[in-house]
PDB file of N, CA and C in Angstrom:
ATOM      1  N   UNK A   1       2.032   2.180  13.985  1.00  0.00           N
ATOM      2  CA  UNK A   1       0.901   1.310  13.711  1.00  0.00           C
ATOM      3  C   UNK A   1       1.237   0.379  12.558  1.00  0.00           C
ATOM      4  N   UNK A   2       0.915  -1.007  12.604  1.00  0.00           N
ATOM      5  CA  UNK A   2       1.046  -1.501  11.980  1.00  0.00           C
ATOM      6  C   UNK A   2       0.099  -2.143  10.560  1.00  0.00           C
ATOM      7  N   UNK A   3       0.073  -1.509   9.430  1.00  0.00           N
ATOM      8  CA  UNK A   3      -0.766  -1.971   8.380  1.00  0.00           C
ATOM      9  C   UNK A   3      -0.071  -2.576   7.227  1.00  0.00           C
ATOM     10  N   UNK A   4      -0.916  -2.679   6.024  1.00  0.00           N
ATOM     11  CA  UNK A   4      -0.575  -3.367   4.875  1.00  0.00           C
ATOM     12  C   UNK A   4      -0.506  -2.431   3.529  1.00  0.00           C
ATOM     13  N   UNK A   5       0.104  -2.666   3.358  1.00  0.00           N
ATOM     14  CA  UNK A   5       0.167  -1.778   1.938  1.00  0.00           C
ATOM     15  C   UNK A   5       0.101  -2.312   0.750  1.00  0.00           C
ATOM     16  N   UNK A   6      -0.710  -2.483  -0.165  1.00  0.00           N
ATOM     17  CA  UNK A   6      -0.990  -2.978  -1.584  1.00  0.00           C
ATOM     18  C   UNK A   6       0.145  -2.403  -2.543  1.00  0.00           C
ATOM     19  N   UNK A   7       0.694  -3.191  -3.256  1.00  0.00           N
ATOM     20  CA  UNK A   7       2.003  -2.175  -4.243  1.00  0.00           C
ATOM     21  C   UNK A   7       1.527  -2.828  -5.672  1.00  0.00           C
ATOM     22  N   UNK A   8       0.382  -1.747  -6.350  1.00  0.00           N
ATOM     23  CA  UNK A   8      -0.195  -2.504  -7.465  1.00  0.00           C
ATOM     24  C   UNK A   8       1.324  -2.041  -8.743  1.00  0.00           C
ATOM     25  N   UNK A   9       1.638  -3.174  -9.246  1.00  0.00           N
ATOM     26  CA  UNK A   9       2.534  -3.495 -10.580  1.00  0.00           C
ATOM     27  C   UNK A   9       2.235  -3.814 -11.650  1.00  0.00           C
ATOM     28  N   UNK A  10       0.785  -3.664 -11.664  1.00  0.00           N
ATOM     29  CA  UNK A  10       0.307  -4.305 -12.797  1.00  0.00           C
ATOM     30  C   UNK A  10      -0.942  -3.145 -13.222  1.00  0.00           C
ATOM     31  N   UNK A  11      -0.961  -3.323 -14.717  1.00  0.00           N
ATOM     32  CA  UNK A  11      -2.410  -2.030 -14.925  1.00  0.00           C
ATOM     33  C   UNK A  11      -3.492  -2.634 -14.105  1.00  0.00           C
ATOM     34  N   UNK A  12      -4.220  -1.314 -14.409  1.00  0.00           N
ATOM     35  CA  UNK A  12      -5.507  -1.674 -13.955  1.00  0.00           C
ATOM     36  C   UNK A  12      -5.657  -2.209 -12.378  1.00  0.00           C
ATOM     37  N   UNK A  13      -4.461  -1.773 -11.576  1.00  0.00           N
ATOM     38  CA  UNK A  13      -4.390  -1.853 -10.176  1.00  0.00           C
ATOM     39  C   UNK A  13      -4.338  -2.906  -9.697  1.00  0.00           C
ATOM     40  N   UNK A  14      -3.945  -4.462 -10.412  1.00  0.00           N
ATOM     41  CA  UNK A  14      -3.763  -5.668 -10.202  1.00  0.00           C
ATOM     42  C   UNK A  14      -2.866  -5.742  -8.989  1.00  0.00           C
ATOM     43  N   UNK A  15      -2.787  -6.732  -8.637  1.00  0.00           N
ATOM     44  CA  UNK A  15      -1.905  -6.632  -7.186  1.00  0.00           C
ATOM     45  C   UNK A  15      -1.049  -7.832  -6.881  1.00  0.00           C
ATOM     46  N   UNK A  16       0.158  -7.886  -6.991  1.00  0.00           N
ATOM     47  CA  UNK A  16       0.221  -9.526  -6.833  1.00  0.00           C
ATOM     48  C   UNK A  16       1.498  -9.154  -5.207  1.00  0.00           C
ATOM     49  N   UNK A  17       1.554  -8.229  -4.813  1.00  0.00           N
ATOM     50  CA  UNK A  17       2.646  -7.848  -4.230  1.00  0.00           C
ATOM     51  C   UNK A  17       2.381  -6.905  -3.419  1.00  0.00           C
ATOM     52  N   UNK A  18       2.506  -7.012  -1.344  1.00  0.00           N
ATOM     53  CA  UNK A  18       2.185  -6.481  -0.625  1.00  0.00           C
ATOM     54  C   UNK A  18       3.536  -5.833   0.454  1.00  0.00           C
ATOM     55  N   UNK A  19       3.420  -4.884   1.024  1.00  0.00           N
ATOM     56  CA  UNK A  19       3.884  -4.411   1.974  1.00  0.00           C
ATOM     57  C   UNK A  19       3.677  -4.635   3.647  1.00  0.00           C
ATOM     58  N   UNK A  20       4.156  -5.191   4.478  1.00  0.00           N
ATOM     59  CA  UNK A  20       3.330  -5.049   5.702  1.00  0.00           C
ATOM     60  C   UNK A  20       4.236  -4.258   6.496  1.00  0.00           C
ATOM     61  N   UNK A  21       3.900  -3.044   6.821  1.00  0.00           N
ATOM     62  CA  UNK A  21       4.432  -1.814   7.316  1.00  0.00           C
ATOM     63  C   UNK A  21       4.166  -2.843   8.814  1.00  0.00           C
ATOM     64  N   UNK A  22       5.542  -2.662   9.616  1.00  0.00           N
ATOM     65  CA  UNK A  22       6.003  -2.565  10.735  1.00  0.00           C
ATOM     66  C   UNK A  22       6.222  -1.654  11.651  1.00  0.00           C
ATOM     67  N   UNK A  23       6.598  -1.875  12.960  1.00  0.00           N
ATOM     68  CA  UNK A  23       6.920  -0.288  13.768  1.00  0.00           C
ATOM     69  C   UNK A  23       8.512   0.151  13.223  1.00  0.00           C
ATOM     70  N   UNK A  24       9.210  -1.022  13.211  1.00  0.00           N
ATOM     71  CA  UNK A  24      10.875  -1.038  13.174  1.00  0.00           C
ATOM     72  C   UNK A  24      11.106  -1.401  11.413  1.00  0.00           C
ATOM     73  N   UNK A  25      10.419  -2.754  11.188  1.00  0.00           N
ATOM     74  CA  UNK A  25      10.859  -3.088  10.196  1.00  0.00           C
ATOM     75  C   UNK A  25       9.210  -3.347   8.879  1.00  0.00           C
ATOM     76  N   UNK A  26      10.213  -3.593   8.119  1.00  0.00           N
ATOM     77  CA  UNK A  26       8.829  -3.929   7.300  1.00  0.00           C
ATOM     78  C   UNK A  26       8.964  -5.378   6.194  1.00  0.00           C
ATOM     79  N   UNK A  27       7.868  -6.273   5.857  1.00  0.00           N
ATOM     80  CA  UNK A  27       7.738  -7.385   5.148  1.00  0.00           C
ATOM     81  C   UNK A  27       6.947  -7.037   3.870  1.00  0.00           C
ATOM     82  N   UNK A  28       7.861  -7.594   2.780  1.00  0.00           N
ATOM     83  CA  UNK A  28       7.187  -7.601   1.609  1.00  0.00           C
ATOM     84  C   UNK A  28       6.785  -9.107   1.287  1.00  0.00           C
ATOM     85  N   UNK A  29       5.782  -8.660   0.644  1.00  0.00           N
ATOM     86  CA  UNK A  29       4.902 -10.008   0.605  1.00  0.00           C
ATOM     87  C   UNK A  29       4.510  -9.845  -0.897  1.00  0.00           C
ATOM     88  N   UNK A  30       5.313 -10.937  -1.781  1.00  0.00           N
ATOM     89  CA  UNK A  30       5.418 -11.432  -2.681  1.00  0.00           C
ATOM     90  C   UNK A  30       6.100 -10.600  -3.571  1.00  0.00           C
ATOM     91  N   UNK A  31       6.227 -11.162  -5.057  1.00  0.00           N
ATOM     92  CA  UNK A  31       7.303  -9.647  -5.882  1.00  0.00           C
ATOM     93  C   UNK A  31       6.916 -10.058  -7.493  1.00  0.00           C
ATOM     94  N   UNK A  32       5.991 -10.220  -7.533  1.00  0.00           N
ATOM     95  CA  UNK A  32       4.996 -10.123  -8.941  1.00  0.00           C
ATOM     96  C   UNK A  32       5.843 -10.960  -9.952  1.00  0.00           C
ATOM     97  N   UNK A  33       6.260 -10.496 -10.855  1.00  0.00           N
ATOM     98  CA  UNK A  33       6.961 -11.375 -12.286  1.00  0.00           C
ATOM     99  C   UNK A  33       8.154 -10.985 -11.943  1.00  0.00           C
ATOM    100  N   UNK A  34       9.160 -11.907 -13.053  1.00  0.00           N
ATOM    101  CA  UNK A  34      10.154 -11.424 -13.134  1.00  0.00           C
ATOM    102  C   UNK A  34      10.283  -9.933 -13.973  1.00  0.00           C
ATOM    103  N   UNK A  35      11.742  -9.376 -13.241  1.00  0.00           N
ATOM    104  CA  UNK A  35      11.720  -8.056 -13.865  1.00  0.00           C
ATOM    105  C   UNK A  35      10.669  -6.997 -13.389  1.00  0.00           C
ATOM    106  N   UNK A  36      10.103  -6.968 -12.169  1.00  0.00           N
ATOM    107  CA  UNK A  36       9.368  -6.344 -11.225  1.00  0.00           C
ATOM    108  C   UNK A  36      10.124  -5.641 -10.733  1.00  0.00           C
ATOM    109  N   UNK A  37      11.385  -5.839  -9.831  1.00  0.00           N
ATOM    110  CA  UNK A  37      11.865  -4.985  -9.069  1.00  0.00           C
ATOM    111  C   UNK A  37      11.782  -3.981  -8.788  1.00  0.00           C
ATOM    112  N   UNK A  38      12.127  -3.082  -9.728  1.00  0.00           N
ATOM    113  CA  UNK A  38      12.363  -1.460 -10.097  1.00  0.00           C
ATOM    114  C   UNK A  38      11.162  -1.046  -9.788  1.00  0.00           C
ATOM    115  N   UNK A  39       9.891  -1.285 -10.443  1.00  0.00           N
ATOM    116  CA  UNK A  39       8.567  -1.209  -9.858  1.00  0.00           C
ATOM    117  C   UNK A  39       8.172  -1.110  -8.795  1.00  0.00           C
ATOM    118  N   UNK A  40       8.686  -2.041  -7.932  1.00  0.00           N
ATOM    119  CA  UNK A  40       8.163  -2.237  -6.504  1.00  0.00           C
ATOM    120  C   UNK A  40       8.774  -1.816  -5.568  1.00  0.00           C
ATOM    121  N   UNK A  41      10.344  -1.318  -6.081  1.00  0.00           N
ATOM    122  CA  UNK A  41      10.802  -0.001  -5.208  1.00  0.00           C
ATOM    123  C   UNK A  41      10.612   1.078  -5.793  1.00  0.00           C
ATOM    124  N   UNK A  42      10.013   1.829  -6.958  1.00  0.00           N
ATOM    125  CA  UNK A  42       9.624   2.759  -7.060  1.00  0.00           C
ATOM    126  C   UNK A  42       8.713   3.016  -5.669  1.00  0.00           C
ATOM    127  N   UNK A  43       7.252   2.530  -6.089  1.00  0.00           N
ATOM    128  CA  UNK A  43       6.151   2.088  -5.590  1.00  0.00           C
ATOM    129  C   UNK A  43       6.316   2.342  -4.251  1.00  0.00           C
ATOM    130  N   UNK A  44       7.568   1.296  -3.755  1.00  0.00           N
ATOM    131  CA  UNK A  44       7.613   1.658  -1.732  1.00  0.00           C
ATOM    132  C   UNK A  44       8.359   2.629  -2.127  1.00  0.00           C
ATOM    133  N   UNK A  45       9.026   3.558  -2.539  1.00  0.00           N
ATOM    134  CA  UNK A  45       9.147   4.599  -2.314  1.00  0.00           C
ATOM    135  C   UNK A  45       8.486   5.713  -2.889  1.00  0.00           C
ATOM    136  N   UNK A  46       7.283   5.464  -3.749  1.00  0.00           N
ATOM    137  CA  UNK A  46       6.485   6.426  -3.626  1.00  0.00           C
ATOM    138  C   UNK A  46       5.558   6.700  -2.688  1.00  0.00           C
ATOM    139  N   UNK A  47       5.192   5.746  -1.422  1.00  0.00           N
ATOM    140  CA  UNK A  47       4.522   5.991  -0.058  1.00  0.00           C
ATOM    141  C   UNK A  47       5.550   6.086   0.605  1.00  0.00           C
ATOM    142  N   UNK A  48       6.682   6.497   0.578  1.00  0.00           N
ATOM    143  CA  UNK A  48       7.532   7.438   1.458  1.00  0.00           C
ATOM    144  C   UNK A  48       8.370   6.054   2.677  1.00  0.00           C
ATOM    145  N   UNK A  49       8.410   4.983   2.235  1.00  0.00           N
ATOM    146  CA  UNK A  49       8.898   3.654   2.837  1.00  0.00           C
ATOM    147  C   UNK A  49      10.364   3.757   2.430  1.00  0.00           C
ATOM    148  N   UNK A  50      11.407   3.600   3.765  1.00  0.00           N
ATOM    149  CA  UNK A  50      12.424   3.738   3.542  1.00  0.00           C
ATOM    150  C   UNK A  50      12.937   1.897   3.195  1.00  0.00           C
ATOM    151  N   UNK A  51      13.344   2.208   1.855  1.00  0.00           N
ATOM    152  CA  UNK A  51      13.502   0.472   1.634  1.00  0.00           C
ATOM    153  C   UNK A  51      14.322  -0.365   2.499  1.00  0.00           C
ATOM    154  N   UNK A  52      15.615   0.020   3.229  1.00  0.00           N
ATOM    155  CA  UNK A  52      16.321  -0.495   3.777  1.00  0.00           C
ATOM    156  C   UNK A  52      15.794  -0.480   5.348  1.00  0.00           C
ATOM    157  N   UNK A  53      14.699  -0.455   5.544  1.00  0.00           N
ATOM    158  CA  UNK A  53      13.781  -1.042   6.564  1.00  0.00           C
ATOM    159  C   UNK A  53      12.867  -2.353   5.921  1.00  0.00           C
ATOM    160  N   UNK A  54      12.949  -2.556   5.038  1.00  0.00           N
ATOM    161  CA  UNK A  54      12.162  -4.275   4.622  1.00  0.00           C
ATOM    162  C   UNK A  54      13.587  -5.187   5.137  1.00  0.00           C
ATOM    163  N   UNK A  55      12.620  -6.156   6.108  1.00  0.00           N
ATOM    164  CA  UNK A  55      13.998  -6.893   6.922  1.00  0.00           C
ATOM    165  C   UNK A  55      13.227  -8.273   6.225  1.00  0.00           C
ATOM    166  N   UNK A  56      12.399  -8.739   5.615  1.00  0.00           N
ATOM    167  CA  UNK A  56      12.398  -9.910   5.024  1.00  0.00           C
ATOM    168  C   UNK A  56      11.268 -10.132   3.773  1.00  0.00           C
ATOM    169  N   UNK A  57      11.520 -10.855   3.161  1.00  0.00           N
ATOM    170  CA  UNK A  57      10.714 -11.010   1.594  1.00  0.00           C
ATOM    171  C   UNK A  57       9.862 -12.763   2.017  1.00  0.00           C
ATOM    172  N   UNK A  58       8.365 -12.956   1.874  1.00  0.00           N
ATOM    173  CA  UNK A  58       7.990 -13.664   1.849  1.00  0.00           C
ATOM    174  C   UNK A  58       7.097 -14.326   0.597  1.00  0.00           C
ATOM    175  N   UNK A  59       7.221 -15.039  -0.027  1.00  0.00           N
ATOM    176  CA  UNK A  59       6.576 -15.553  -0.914  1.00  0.00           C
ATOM    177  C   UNK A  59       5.530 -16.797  -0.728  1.00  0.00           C
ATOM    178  N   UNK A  60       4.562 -15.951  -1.213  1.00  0.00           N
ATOM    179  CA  UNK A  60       3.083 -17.202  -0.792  1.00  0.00           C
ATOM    180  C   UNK A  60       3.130 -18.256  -1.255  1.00  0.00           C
ATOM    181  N   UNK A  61       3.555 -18.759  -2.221  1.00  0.00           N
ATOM    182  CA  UNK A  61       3.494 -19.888  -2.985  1.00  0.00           C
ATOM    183  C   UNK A  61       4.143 -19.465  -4.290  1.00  0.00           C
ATOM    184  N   UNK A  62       4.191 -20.886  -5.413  1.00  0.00           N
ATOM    185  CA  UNK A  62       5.007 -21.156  -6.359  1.00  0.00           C
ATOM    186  C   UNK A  62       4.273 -20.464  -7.840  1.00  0.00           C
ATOM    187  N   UNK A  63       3.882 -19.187  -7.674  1.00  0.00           N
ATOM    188  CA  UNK A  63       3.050 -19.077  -9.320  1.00  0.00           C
ATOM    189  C   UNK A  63       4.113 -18.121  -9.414  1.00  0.00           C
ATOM    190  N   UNK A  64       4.804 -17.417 -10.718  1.00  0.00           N
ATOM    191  CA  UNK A  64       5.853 -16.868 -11.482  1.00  0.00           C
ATOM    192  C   UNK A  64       5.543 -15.523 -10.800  1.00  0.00           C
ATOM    193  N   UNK A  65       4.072 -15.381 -11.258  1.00  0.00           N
ATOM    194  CA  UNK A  65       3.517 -13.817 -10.964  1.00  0.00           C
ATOM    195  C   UNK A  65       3.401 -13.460  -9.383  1.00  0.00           C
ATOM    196  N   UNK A  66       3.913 -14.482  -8.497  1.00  0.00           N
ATOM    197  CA  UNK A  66       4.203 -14.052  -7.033  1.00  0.00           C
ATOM    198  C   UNK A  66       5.754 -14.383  -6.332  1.00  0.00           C
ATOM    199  N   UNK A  67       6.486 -15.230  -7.543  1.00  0.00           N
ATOM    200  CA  UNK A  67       7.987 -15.135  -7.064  1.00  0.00           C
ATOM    201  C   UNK A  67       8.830 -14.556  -7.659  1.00  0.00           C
ATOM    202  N   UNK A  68       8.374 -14.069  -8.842  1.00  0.00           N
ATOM    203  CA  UNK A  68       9.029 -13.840 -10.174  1.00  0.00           C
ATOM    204  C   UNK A  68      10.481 -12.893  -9.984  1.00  0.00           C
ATOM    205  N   UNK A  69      10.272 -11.783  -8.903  1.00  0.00           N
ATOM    206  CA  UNK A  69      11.442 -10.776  -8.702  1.00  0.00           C
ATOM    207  C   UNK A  69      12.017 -11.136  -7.339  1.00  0.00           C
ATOM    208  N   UNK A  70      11.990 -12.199  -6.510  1.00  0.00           N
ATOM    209  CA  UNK A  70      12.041 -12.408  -5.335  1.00  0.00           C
ATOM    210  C   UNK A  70      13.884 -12.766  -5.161  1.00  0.00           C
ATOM    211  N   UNK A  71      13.900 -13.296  -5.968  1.00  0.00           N
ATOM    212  CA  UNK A  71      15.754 -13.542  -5.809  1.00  0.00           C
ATOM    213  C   UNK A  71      16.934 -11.979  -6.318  1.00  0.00           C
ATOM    214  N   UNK A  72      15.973 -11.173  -7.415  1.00  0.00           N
ATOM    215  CA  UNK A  72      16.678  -9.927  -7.473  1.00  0.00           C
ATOM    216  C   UNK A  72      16.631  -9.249  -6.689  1.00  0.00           C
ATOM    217  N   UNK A  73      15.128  -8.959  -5.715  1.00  0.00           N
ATOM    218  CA  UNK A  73      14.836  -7.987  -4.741  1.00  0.00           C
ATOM    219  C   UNK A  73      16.007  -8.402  -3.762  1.00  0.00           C
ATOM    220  N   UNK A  74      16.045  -9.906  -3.433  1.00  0.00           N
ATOM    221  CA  UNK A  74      16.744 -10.392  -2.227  1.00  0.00           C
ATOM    222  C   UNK A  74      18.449 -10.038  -2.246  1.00  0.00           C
ATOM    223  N   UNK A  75      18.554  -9.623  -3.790  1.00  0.00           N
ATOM    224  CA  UNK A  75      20.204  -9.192  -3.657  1.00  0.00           C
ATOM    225  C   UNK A  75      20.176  -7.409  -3.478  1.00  0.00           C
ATOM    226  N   UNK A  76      19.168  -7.063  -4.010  1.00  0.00           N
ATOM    227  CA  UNK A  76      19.639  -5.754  -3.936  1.00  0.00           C
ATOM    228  C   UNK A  76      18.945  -4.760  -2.439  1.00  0.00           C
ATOM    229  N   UNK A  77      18.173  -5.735  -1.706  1.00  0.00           N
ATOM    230  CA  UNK A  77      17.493  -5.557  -0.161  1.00  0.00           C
ATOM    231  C   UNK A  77      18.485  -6.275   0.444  1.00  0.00           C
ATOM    232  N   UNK A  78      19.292  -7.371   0.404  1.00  0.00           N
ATOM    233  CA  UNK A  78      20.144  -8.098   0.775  1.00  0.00           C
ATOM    234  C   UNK A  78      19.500  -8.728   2.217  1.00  0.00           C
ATOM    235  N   UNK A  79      17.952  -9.656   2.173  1.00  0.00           N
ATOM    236  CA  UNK A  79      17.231  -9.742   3.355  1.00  0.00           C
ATOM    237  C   UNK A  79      16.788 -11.286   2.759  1.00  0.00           C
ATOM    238  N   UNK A  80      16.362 -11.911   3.576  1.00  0.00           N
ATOM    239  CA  UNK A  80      16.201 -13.344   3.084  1.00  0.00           C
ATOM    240  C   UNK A  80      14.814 -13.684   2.584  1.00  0.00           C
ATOM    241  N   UNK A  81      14.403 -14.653   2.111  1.00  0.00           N
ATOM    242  CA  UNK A  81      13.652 -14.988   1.469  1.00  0.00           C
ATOM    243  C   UNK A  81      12.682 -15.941   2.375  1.00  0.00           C
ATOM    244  N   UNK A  82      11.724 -16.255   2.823  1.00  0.00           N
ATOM    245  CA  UNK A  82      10.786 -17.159   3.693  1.00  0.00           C
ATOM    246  C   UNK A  82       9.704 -17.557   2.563  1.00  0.00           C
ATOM    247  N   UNK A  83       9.665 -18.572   2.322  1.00  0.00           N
ATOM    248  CA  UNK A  83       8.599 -19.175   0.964  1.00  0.00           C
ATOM    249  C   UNK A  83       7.721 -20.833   1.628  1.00  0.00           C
TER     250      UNK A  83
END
């Protein structure tokens, strides 16, 4: 089944950065500030998301706090970027 997953990085359950669970693969949707990373694979792997199933990184638009980790995630997921 396919849903969404919220990956809050920020206190107070702020959210700038989503999951969209796939059957095969999965899309992350956006990657908060820079220096997020580590966070947001904690995070998918604290709901049990095998990371090397995210087959692409999408970024909504140009604010820091939604591209900010998007070029580190993209080396160490090694999956492309759609913005």
């Amino acid at each position: 089944m396919n849903s969404v997953l919220p990956i809050s990085i920020w206190p107070l359950g702020m959210i700038n950065c989503f999951l969209i669970k796939g059957k095969e693969q999965h899309i992350l949707v956006d990657t908060g500030n820079p220096r997020n990373e580590k966070r947001i694979l904690r995070q998918i792997r604290k709901h049990g998301i095998d990371e090397s199933k995210i087959g692409l990184i999408i970024v909504t638009h140009g604010h820091i706090d939604h591209f900010g980790s998007a070029a580190r995630l993209r080396q160490i997921l090694d999956v492309p970027i759609l913005a």
